[in-house]
C-alpha atoms as a PDB file:
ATOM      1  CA  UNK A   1       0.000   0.000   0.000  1.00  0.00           C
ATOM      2  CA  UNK A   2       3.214   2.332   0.157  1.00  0.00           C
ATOM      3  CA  UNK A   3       2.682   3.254  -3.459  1.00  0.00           C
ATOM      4  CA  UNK A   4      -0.219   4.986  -2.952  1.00  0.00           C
ATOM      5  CA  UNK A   5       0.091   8.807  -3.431  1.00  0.00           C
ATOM      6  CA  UNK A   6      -2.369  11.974  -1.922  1.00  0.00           C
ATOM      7  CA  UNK A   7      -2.837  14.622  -4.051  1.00  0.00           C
ATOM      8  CA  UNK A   8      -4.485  17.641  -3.307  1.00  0.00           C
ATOM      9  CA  UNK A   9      -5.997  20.005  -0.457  1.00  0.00           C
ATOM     10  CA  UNK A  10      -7.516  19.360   2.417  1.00  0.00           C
ATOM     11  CA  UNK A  11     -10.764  19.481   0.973  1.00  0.00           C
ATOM     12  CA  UNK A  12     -10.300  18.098  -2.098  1.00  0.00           C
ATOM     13  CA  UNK A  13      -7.728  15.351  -1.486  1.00  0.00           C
ATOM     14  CA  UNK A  14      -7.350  12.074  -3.475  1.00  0.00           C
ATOM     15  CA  UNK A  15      -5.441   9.344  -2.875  1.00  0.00           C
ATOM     16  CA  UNK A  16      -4.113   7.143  -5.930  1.00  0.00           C
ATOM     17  CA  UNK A  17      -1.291   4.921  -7.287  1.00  0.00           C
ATOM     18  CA  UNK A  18       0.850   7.264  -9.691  1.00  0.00           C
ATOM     19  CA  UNK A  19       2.795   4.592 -11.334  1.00  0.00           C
ATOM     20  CA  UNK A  20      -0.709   2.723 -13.033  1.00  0.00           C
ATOM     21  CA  UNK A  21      -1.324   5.879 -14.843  1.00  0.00           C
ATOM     22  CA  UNK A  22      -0.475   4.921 -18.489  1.00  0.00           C
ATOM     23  CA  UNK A  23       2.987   7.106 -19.426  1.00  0.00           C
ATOM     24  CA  UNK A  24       1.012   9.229 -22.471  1.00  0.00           C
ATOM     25  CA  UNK A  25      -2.518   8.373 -21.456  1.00  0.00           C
ATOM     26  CA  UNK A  26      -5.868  11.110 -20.689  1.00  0.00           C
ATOM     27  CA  UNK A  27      -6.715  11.560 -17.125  1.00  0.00           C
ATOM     28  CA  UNK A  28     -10.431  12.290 -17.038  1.00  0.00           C
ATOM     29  CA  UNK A  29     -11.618  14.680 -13.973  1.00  0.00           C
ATOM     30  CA  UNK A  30     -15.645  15.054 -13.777  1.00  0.00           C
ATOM     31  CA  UNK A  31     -16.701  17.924 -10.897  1.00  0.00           C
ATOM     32  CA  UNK A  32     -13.667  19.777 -10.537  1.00  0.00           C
ATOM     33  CA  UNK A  33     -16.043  22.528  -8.765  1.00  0.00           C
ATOM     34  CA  UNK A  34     -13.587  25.779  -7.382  1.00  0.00           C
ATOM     35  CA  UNK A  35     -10.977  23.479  -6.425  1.00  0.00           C
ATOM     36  CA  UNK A  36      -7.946  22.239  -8.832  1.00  0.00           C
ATOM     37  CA  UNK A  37      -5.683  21.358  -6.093  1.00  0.00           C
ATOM     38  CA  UNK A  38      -5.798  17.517  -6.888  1.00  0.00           C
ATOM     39  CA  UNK A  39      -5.527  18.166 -10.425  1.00  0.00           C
ATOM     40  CA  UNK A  40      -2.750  20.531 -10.100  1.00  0.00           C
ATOM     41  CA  UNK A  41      -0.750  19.128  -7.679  1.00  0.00           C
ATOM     42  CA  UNK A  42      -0.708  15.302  -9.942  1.00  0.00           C
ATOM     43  CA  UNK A  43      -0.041  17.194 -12.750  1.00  0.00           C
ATOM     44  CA  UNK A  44       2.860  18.501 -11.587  1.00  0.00           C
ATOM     45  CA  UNK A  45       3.915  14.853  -9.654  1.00  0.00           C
ATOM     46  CA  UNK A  46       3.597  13.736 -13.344  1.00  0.00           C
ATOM     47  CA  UNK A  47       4.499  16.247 -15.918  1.00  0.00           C
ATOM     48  CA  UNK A  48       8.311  15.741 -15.532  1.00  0.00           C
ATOM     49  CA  UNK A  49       8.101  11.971 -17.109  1.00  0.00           C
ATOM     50  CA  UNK A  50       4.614  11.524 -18.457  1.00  0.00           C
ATOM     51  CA  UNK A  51       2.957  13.666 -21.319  1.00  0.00           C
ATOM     52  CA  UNK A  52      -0.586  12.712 -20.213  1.00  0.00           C
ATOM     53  CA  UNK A  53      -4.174  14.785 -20.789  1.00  0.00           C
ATOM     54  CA  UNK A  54      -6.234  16.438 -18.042  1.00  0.00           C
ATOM     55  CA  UNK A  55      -9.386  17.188 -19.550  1.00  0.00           C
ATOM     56  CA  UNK A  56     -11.594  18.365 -16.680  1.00  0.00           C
ATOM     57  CA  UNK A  57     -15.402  18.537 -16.939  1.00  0.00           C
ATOM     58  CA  UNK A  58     -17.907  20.659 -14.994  1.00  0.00           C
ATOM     59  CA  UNK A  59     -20.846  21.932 -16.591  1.00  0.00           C
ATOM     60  CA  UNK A  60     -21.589  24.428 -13.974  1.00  0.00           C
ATOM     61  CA  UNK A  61     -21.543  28.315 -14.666  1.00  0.00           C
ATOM     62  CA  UNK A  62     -19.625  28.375 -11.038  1.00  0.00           C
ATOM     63  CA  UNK A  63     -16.903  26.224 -11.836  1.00  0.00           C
ATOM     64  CA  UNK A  64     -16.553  27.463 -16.027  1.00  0.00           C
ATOM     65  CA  UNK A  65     -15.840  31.330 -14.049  1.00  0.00           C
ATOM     66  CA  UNK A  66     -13.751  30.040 -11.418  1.00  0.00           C
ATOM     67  CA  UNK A  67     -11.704  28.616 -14.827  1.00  0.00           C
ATOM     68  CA  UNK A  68     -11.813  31.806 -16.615  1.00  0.00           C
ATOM     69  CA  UNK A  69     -10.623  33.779 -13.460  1.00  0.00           C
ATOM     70  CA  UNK A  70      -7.686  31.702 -12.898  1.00  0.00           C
ATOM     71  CA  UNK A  71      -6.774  32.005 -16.709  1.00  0.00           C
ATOM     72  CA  UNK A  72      -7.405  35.969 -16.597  1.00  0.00           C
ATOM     73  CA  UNK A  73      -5.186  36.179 -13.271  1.00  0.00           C
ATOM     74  CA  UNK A  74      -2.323  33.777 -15.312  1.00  0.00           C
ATOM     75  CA  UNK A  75      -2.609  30.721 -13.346  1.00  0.00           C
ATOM     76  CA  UNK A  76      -3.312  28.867 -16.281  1.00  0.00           C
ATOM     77  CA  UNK A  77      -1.000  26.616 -16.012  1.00  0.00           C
ATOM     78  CA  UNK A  78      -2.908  23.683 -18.107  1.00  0.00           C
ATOM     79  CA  UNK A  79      -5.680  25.154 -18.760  1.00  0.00           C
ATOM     80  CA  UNK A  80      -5.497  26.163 -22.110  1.00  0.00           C
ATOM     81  CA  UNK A  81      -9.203  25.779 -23.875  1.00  0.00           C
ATOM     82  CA  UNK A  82     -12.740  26.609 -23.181  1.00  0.00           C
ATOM     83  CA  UNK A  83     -15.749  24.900 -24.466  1.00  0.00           C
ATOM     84  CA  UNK A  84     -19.552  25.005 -24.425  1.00  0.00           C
ATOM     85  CA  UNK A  85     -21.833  22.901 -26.077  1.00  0.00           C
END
């Protein structure tokens, strides 16, 4: 159980096993809501040998701002495309 891994805040902490994520793969992330710390945080675990895909869904109007404002304040790091359908 050693290789599992928590990524993230306080609130919105996840624990997984970093090594099982395929090396080029897409990481799919449904509710992100106002807090990216999990994403963020396993991106940047990752990012140094892996050249994986966060695609993070959340049809809210709350969460698609929060996006925006990060983006418009240059934490973007990422986050580089939004769409509506």
């Amino acid at each position: 159980m050693n290789d599992v891994l928590e990524f993230g805040s306080k609130y919105g902490k996840w624990s997984i096993i970093p090594k099982e994520i395929s090396k080029d793969g897409v990481i799919i992330v449904g509710g992100v809501g106002e807090d990216l710390s999990f994403e963020i945080s396993l991106n940047n675990y990752i990012s140094e040998s892996n050249s994986n895909l966060f695609v993070l869904i959340d049809p809210t109007d709350r969460s698609e701002q929060h996006l925006k404002d990060l983006a418009s304040r240059g934490k973007k790091r990422g986050i580089s495309k939004f769409t509506e359908n």
